[in-house]
Protein backbone atom coordinates (compact mmCIF):
# COMPACT_ATOMS: atom_id res chain seq x y z
CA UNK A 1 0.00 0.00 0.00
CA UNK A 2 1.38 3.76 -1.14
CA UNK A 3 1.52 5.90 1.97
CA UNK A 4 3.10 9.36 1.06
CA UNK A 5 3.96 11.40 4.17
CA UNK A 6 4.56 15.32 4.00
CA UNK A 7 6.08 17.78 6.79
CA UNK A 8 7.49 20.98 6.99
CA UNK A 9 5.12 23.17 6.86
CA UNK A 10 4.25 26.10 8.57
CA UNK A 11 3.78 29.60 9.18
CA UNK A 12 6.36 32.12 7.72
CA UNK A 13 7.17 35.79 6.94
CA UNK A 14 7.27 37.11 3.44
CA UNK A 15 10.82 36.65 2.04
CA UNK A 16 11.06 33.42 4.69
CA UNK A 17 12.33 29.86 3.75
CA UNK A 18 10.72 26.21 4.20
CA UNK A 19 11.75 22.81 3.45
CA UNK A 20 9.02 20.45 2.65
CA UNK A 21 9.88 16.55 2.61
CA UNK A 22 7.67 13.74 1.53
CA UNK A 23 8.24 10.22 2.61
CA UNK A 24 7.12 7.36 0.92
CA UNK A 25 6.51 3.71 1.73
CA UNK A 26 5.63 0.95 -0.67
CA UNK A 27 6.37 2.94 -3.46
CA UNK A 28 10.20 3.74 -4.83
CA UNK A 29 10.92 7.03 -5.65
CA UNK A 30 13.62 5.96 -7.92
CA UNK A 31 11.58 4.06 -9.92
CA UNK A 32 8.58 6.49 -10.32
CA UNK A 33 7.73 10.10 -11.50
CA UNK A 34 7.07 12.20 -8.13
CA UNK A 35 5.58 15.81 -7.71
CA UNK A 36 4.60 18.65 -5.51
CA UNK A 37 1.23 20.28 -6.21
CA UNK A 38 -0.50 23.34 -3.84
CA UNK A 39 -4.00 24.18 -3.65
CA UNK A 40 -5.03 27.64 -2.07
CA UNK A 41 -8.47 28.32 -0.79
CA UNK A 42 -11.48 28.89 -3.60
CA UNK A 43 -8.51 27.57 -6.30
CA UNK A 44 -7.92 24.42 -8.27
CA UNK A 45 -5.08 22.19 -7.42
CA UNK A 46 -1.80 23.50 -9.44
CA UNK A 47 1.24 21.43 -9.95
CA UNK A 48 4.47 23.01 -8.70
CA UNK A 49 7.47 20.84 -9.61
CA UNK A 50 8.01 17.44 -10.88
CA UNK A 51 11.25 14.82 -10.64
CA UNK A 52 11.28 12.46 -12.85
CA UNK A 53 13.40 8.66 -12.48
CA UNK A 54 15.58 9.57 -14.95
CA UNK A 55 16.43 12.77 -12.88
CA UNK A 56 14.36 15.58 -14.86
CA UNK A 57 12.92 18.60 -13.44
CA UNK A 58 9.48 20.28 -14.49
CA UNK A 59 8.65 23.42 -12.78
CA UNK A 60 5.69 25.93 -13.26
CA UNK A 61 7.12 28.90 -14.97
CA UNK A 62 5.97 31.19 -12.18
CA UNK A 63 7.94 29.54 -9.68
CA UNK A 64 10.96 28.73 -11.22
CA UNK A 65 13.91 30.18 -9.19
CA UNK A 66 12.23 30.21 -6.33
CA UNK A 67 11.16 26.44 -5.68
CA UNK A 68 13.74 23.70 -6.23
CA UNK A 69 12.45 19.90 -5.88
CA UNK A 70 14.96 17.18 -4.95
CA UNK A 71 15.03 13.87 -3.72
CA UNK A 72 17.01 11.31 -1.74
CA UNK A 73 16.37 7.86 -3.03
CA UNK A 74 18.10 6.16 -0.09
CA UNK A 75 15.65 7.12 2.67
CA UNK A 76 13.26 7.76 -0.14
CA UNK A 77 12.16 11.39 0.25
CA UNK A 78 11.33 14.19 -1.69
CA UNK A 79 11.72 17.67 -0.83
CA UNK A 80 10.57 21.02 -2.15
CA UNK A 81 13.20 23.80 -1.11
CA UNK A 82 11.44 26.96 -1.19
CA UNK A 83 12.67 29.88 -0.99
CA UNK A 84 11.57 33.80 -0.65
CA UNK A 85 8.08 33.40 -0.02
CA UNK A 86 5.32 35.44 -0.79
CA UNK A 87 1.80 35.52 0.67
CA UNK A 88 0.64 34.18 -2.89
CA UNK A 89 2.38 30.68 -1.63
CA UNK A 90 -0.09 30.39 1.33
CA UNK A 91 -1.85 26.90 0.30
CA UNK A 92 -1.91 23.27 0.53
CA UNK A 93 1.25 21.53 -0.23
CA UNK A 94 0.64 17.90 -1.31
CA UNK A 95 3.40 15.38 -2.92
CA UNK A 96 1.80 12.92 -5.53
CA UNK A 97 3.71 9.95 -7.50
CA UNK A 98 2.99 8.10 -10.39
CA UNK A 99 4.57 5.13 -11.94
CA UNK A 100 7.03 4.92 -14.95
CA UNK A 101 7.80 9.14 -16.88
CA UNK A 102 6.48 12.71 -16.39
CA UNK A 103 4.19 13.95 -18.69
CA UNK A 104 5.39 17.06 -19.96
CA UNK A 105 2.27 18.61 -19.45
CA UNK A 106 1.74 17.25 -15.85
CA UNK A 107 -1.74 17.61 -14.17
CA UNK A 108 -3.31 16.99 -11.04
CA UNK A 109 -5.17 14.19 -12.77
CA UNK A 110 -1.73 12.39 -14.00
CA UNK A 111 -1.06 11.26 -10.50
CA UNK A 112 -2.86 8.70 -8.10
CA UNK A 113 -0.77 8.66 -5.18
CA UNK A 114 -1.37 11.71 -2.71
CA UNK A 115 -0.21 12.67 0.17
CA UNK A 116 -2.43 13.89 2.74
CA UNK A 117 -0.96 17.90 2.69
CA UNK A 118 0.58 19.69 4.52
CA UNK A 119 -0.58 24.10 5.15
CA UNK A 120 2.21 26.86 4.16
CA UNK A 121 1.16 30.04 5.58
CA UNK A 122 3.37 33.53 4.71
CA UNK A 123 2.05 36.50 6.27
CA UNK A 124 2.97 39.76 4.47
């Protein structure tokens, strides 16, 4: 059984820093296509950054340079560095796998693994 874990979260000041990670059991993130996705209140889940097996990264345009996703195979985690954060970020951060490649155009619906969230708050 897939059992994605996420932590990190919190409550931050504009220009602040988190570390989200993502732990998964019976699933290999080595072997799959993994993702962060957010969902702010009265908005439709978005997809935020994807790492592929092969070691590609996606990103949404908008947060390129900001975000960075990453992943440690060995204790099978994924992270989501983000960096200078603005009260736009406030939302719902969920990791999602899927087996086998990243779609390049990767949707909420590509994914049936979820995590169960975890709430990013940055206060202006």
């Amino acid at each position: 059984q897939v059992q994605l874990v996420e932590s990190g979260g919190g409550s931050v000041q504009a220009g602040g820093s988190l570390r989200l990670s993502c732990v998964a059991s019976g699933y290999a993130y080595s072997r799959s296509c993994s993702g962060w996705f957010r969902q702010a209140p009265g908005k439709e889940r978005e997809g935020v950054a994807v790492f592929d097996s092969v070691g590609r990264t996606l990103y949404t345009d908008s947060l390129k340079g900001r975000f960075a996703i990453s992943k440690d195979n060995a204790k099978n985690t994924l992270y989501l560095q983000m960096n200078s954060l603005k009260p736009e970020d406030t939302a719902m951060y969920y990791c999602a796998v899927r087996n086998g490649w990243c779609p390049l155009s990767w949707t909420p619906a590509d994914f049936p693994y979820w995590g169960q969230g975890t709430q990013v708050t940055v206060s202006s």
